[in-house]
PDB file of N, CA and C in Angstrom:
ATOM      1  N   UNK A   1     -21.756 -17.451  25.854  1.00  0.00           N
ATOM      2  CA  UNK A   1     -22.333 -16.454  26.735  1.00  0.00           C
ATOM      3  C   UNK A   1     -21.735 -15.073  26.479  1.00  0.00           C
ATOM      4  N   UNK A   2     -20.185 -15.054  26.039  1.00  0.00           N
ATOM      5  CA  UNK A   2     -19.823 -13.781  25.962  1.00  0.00           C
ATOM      6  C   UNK A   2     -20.296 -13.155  24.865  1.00  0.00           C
ATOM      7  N   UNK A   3     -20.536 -13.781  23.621  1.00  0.00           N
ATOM      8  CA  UNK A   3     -21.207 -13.431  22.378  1.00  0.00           C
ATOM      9  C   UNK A   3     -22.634 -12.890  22.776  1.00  0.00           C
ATOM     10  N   UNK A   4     -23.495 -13.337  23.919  1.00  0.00           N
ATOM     11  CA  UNK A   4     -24.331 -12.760  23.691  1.00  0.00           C
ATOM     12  C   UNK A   4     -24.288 -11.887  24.542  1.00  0.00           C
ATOM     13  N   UNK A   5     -23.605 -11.526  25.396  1.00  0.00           N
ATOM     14  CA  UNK A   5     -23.303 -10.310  26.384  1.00  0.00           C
ATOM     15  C   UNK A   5     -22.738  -9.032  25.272  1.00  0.00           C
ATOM     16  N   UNK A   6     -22.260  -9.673  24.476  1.00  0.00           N
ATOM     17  CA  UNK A   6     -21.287  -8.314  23.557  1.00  0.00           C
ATOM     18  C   UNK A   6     -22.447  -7.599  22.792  1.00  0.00           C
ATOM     19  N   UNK A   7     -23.446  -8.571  22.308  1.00  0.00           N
ATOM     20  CA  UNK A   7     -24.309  -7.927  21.565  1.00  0.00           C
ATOM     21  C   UNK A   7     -25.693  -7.280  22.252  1.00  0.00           C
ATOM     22  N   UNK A   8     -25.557  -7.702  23.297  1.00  0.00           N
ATOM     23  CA  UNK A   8     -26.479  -6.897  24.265  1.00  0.00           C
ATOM     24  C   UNK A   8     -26.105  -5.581  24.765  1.00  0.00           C
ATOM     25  N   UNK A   9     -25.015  -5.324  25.322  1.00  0.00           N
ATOM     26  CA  UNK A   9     -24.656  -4.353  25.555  1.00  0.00           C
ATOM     27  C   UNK A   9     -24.337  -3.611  24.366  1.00  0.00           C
ATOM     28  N   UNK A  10     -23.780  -3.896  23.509  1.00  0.00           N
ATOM     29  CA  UNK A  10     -23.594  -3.465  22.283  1.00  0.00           C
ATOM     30  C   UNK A  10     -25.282  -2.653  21.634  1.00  0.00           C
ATOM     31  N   UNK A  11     -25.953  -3.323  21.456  1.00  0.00           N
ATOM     32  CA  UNK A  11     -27.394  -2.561  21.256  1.00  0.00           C
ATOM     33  C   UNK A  11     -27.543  -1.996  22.489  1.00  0.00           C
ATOM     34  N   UNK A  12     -27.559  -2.192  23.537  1.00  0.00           N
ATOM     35  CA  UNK A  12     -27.657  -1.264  24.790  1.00  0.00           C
ATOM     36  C   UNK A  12     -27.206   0.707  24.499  1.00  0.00           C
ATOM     37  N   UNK A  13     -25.503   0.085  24.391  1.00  0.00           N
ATOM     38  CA  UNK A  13     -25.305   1.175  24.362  1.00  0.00           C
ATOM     39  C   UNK A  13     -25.785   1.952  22.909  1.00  0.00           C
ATOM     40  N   UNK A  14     -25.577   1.786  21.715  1.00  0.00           N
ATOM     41  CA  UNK A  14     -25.767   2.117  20.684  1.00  0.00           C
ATOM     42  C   UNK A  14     -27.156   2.489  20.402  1.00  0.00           C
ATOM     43  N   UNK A  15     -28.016   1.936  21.471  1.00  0.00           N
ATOM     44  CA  UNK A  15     -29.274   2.921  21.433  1.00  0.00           C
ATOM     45  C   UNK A  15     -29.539   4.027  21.974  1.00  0.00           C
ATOM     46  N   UNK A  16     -28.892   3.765  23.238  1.00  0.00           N
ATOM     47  CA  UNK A  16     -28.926   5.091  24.015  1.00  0.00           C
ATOM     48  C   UNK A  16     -27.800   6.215  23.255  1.00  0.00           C
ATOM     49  N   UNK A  17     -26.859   6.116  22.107  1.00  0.00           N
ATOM     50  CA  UNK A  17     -26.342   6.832  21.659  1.00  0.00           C
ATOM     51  C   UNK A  17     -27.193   7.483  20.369  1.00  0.00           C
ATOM     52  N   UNK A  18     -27.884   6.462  20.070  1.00  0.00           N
ATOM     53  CA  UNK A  18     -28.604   6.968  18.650  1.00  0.00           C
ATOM     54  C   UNK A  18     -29.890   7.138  18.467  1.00  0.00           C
ATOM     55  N   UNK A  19     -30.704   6.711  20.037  1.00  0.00           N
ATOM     56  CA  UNK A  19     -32.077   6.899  19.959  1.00  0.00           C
ATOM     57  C   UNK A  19     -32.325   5.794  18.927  1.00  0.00           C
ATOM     58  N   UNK A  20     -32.135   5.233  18.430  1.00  0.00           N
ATOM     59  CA  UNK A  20     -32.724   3.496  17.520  1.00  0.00           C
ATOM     60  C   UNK A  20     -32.208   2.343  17.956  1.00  0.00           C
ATOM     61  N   UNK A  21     -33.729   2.088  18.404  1.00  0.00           N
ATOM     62  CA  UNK A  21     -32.953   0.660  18.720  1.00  0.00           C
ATOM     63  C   UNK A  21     -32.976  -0.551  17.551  1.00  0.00           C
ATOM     64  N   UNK A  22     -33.104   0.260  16.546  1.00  0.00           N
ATOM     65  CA  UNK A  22     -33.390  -0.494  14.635  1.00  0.00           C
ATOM     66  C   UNK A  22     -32.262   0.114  14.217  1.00  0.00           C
ATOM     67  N   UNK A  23     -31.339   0.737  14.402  1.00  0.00           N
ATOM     68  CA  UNK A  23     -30.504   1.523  13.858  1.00  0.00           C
ATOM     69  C   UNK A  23     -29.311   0.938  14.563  1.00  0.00           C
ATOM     70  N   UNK A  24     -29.538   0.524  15.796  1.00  0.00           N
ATOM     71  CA  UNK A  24     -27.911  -0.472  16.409  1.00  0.00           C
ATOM     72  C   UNK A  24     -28.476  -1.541  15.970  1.00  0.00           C
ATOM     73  N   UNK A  25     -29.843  -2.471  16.103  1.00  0.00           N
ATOM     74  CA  UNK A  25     -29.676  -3.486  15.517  1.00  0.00           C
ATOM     75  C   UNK A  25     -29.177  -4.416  14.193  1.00  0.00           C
ATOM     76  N   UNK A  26     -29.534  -3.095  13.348  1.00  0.00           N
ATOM     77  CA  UNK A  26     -28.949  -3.035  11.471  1.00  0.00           C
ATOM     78  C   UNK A  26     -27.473  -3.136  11.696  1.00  0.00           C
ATOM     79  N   UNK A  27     -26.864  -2.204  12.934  1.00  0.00           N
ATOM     80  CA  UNK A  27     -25.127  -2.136  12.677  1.00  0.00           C
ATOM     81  C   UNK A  27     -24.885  -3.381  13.388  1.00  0.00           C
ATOM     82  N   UNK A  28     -25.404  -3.838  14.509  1.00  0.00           N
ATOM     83  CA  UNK A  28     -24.836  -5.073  14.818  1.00  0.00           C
ATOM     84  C   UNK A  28     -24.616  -6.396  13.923  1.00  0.00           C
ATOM     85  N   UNK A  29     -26.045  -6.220  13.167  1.00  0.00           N
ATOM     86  CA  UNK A  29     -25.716  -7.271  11.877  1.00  0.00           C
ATOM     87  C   UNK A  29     -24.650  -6.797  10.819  1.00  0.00           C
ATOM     88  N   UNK A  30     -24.604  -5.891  10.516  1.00  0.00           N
ATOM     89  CA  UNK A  30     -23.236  -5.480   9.663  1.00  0.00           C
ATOM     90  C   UNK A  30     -22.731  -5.561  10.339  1.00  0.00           C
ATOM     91  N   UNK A  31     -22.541  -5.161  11.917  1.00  0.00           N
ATOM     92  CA  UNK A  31     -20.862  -5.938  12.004  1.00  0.00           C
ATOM     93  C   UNK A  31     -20.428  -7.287  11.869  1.00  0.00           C
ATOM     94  N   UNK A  32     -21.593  -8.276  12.521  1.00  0.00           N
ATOM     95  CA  UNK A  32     -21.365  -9.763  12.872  1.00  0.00           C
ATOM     96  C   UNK A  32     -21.476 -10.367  11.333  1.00  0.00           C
ATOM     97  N   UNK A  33     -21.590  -9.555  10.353  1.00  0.00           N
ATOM     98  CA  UNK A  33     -21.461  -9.970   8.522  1.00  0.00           C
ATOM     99  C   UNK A  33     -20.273  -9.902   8.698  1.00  0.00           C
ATOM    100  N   UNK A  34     -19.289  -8.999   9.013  1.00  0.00           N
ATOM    101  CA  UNK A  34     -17.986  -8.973   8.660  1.00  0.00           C
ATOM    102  C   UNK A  34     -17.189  -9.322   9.666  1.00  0.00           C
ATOM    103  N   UNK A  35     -17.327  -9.915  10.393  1.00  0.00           N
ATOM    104  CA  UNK A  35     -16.537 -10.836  11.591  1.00  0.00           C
ATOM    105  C   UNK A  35     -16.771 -12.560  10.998  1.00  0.00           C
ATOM    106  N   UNK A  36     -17.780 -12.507  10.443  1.00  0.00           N
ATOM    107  CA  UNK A  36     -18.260 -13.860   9.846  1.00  0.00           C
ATOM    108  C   UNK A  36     -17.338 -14.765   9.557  1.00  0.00           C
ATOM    109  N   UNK A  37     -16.425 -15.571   9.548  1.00  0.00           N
ATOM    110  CA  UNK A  37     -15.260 -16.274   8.556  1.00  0.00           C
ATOM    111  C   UNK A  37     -14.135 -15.619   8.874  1.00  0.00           C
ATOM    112  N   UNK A  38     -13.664 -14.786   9.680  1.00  0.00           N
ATOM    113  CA  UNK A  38     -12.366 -14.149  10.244  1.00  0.00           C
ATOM    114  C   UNK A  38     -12.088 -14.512  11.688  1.00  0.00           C
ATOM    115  N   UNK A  39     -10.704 -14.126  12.035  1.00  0.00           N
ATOM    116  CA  UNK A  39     -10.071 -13.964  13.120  1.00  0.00           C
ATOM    117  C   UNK A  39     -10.420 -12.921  14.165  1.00  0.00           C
ATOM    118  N   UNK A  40     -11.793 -11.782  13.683  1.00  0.00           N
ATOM    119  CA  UNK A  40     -11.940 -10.586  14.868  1.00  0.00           C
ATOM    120  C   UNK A  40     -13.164 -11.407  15.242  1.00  0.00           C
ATOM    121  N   UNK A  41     -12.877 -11.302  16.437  1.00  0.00           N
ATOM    122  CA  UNK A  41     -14.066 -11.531  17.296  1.00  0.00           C
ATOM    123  C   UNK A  41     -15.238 -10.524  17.593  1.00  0.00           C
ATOM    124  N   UNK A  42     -16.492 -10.655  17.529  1.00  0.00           N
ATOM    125  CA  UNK A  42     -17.773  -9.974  17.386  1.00  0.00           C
ATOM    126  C   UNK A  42     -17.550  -8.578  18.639  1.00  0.00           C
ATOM    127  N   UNK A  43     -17.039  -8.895  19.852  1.00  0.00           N
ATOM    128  CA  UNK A  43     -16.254  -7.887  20.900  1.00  0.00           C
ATOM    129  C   UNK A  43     -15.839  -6.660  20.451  1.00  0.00           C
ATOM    130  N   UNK A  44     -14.712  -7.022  19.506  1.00  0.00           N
ATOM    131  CA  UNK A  44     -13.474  -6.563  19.673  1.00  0.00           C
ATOM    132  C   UNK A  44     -14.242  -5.532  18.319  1.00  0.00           C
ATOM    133  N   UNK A  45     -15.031  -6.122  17.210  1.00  0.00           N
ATOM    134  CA  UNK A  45     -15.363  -5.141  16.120  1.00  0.00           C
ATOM    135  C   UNK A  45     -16.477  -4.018  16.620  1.00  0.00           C
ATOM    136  N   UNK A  46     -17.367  -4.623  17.578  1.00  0.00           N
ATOM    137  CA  UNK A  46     -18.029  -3.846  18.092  1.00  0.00           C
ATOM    138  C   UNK A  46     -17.505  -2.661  19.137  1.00  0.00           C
ATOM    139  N   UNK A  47     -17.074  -2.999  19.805  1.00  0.00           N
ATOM    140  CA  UNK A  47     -16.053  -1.859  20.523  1.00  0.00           C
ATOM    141  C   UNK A  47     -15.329  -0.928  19.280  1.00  0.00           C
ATOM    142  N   UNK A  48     -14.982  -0.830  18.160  1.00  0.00           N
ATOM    143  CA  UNK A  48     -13.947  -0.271  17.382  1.00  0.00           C
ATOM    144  C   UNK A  48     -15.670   0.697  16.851  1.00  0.00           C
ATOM    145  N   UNK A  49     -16.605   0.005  16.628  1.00  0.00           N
ATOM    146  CA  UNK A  49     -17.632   0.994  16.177  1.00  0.00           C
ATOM    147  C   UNK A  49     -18.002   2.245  17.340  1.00  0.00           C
ATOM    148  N   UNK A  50     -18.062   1.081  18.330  1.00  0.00           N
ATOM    149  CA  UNK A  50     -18.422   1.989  19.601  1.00  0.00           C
ATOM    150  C   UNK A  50     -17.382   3.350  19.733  1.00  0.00           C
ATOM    151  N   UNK A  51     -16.454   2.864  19.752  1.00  0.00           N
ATOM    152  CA  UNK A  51     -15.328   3.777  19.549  1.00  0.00           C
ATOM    153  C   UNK A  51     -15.025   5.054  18.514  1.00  0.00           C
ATOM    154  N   UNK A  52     -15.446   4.840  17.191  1.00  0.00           N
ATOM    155  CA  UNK A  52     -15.973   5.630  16.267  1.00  0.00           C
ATOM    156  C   UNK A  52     -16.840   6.293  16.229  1.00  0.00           C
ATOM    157  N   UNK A  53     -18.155   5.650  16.702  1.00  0.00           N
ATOM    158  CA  UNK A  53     -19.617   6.820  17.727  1.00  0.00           C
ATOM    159  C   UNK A  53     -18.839   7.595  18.111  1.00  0.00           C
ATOM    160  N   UNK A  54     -18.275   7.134  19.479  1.00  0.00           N
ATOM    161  CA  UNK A  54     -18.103   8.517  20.058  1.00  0.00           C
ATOM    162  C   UNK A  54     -16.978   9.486  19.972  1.00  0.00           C
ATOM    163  N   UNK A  55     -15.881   9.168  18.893  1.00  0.00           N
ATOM    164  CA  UNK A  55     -15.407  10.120  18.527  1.00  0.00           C
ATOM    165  C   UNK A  55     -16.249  10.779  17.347  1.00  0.00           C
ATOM    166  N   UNK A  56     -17.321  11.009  17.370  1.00  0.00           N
ATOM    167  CA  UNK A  56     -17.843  11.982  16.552  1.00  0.00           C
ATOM    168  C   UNK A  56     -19.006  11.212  15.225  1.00  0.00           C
ATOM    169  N   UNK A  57     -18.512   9.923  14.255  1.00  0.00           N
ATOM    170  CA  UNK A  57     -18.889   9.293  13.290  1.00  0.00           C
ATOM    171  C   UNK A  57     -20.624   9.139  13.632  1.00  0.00           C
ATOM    172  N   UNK A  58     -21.272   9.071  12.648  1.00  0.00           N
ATOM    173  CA  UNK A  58     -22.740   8.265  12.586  1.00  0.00           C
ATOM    174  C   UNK A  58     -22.560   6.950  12.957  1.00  0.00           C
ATOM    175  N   UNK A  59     -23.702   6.270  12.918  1.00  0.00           N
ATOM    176  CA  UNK A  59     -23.195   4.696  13.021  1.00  0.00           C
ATOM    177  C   UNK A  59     -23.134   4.310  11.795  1.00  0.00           C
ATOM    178  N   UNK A  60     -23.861   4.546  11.001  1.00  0.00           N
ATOM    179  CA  UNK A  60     -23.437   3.778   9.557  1.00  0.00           C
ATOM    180  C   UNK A  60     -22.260   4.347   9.032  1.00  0.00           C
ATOM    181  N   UNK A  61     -21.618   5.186   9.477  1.00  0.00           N
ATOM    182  CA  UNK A  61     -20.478   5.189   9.000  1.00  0.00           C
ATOM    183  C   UNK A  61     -19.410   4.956   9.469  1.00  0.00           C
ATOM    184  N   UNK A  62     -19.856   4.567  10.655  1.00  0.00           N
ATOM    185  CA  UNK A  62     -18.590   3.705  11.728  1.00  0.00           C
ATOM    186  C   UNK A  62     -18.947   2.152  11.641  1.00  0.00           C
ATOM    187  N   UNK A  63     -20.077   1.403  10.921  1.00  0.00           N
ATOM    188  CA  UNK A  63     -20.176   0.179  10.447  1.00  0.00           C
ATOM    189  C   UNK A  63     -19.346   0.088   9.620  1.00  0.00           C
ATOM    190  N   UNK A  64     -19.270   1.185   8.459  1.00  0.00           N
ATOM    191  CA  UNK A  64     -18.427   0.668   7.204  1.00  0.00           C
ATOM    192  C   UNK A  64     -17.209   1.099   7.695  1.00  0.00           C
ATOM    193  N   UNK A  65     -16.799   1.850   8.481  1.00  0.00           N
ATOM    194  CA  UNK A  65     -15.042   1.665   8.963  1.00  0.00           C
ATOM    195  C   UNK A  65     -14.885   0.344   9.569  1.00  0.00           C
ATOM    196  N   UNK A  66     -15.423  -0.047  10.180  1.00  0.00           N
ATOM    197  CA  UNK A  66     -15.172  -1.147  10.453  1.00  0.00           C
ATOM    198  C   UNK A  66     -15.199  -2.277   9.852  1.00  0.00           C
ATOM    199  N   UNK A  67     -15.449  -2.340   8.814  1.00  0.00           N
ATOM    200  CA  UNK A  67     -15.536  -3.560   7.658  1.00  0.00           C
ATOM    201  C   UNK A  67     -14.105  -2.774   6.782  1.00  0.00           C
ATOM    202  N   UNK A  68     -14.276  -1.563   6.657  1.00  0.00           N
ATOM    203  CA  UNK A  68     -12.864  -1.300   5.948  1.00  0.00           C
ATOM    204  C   UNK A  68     -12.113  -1.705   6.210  1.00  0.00           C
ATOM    205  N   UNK A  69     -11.248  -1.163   7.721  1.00  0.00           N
ATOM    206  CA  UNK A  69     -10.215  -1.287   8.569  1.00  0.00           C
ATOM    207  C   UNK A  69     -10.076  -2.714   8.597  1.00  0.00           C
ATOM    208  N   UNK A  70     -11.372  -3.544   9.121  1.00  0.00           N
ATOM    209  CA  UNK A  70     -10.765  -4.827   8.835  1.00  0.00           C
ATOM    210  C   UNK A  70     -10.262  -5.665   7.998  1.00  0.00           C
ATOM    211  N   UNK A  71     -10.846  -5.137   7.257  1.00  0.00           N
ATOM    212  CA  UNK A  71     -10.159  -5.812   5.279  1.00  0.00           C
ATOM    213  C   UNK A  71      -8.948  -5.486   5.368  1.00  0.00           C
ATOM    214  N   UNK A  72      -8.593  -4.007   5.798  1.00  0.00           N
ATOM    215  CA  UNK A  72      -6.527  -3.581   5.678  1.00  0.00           C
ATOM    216  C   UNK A  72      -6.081  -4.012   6.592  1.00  0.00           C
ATOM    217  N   UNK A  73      -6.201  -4.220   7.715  1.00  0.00           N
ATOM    218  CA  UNK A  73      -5.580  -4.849   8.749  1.00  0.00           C
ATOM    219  C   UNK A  73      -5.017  -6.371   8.530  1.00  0.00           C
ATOM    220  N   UNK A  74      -6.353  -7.346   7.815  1.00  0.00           N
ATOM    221  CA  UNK A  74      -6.362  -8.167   7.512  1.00  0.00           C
ATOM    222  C   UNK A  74      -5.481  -8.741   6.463  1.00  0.00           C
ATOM    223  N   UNK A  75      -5.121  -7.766   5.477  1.00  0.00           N
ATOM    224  CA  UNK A  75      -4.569  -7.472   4.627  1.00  0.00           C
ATOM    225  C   UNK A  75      -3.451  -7.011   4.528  1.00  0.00           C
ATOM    226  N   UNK A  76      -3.188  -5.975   4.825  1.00  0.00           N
ATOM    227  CA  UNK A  76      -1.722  -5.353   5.342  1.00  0.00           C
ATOM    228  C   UNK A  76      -1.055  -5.659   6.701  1.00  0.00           C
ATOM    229  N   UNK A  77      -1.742  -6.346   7.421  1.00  0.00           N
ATOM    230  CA  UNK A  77      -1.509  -6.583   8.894  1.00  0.00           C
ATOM    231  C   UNK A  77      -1.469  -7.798   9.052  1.00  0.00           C
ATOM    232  N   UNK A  78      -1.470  -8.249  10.186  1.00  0.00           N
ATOM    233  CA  UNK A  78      -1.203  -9.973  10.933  1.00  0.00           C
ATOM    234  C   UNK A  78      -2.414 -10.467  11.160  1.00  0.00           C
ATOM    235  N   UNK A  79      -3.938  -9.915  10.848  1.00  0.00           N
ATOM    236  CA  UNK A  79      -5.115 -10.237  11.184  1.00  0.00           C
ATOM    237  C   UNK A  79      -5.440 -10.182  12.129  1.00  0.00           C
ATOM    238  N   UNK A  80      -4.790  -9.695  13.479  1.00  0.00           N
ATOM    239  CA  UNK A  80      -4.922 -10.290  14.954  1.00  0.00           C
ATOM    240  C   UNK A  80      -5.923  -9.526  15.224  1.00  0.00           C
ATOM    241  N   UNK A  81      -6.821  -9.724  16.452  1.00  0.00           N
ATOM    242  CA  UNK A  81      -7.806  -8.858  17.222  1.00  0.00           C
ATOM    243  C   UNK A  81      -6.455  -7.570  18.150  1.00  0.00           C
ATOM    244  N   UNK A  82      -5.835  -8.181  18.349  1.00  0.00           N
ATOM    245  CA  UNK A  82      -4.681  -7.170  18.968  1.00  0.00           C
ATOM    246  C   UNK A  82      -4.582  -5.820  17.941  1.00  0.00           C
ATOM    247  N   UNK A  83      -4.043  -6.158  16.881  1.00  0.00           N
ATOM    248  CA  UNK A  83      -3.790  -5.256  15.581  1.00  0.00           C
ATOM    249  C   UNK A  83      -5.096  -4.299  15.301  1.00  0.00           C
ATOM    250  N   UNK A  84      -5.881  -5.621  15.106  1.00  0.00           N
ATOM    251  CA  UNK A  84      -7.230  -4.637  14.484  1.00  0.00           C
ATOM    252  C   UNK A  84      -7.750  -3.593  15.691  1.00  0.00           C
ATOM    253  N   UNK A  85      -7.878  -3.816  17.070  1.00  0.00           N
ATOM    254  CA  UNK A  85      -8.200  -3.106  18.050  1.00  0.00           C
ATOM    255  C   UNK A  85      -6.978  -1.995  18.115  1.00  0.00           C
ATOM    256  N   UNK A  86      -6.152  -2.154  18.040  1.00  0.00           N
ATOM    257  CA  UNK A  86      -4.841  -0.982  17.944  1.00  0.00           C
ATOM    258  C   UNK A  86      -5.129  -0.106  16.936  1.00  0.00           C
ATOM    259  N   UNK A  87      -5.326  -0.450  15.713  1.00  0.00           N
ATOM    260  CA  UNK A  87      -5.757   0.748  14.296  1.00  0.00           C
ATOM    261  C   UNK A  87      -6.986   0.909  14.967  1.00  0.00           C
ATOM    262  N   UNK A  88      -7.845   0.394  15.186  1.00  0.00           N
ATOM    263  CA  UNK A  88      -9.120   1.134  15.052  1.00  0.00           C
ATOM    264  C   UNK A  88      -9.140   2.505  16.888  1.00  0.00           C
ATOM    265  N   UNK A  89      -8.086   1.504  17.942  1.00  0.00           N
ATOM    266  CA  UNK A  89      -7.892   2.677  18.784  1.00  0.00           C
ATOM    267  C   UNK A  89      -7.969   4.119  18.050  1.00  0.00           C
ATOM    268  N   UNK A  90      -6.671   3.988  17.341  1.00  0.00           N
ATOM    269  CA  UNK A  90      -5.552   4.687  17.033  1.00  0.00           C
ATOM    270  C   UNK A  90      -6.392   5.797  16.294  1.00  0.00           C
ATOM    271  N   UNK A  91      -7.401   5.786  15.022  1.00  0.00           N
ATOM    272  CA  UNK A  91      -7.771   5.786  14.176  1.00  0.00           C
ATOM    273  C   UNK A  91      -9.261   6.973  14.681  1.00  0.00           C
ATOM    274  N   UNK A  92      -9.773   5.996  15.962  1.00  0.00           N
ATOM    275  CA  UNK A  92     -10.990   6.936  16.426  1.00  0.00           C
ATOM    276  C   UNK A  92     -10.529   7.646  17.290  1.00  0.00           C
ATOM    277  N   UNK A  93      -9.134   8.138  17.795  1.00  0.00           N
ATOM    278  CA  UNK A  93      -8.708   8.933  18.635  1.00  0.00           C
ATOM    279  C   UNK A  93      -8.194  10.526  17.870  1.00  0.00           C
ATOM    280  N   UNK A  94      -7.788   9.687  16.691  1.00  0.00           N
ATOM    281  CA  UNK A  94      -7.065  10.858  15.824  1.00  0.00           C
ATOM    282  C   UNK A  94      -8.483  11.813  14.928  1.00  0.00           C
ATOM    283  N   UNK A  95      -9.521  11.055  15.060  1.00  0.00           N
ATOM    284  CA  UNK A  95     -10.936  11.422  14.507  1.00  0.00           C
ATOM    285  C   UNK A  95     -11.356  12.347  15.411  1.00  0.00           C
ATOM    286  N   UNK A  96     -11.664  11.869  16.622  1.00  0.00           N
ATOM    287  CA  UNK A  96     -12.132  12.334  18.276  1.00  0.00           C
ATOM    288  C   UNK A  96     -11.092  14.394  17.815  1.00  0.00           C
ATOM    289  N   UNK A  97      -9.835  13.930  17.722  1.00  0.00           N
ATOM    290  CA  UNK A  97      -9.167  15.333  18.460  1.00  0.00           C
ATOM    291  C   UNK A  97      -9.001  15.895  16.915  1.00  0.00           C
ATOM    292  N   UNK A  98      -9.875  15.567  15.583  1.00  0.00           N
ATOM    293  CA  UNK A  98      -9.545  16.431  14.538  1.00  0.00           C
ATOM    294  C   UNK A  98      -8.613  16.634  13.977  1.00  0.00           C
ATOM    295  N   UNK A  99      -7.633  15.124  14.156  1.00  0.00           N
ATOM    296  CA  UNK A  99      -6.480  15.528  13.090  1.00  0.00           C
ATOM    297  C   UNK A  99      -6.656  14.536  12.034  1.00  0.00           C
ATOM    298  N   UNK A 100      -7.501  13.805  11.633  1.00  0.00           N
ATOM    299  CA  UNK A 100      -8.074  13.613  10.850  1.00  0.00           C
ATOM    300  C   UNK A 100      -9.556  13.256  10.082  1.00  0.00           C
ATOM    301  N   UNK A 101     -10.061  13.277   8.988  1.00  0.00           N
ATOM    302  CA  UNK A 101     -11.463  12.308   8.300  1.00  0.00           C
ATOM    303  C   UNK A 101     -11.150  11.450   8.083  1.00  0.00           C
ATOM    304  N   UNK A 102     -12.083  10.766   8.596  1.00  0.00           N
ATOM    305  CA  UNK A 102     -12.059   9.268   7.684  1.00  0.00           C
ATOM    306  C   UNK A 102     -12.027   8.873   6.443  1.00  0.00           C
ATOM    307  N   UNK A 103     -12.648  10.297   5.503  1.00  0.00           N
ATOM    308  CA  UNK A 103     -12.687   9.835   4.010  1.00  0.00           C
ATOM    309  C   UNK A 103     -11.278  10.238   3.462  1.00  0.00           C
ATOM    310  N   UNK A 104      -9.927  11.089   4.251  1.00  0.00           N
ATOM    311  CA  UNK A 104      -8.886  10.980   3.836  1.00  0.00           C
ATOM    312  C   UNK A 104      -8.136   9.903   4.227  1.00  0.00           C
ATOM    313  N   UNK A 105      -8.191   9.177   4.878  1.00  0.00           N
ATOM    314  CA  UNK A 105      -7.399   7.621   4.911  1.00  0.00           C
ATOM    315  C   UNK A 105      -7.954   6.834   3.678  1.00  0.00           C
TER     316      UNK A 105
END
């Protein structure tokens, strides 16, 4: 039930941010591609996009941070949903107030 609450609201909001409701549906499937066979839960990646919207990102380019980030996290990190939700906090906050791009990480 919570899986399908995440992705409801998840296109919920992501339409009313982008005016498409084909344009959150495309990112929801890229996200739930890259949650596929891992430890992040469909929630926790969707919130980190959501999070990237609104510090400023497109959605397709807050889909592919989020398949990034999770690969390094995954990778350089402990895999946890804890971890991965902490960088991707961390990450769309420092985006949000302009102290950094994404294409310099």
């Amino acid at each position: 039930m919570n899986r399908i609450d995440t992705m409801d609201q998840f296109t919920r909001v992501m339409t009313a941010m982008t005016g498409s409701a084909e344009e959150a549906d495309k990112a929801l499937g890229s996200i739930k591609d890259t949650v596929t066979g891992t430890a992040y839960g469909l929630d926790i990646a969707s919130k980190s996009a959501q999070k990237f919207v609104t510090s400023g990102m497109n959605l397709d380019e807050a889909t592919r941070q989020v398949k990034t980030w999770a690969d390094a996290v995954a990778f350089y990190g402990d895999g946890t949903n804890a971890t991965f939700e902490n960088v991707t906090d961390a990450l769309s906050q420092m985006v949000a107030k302009g102290k950094v791009e994404m294409d310099q990480l």
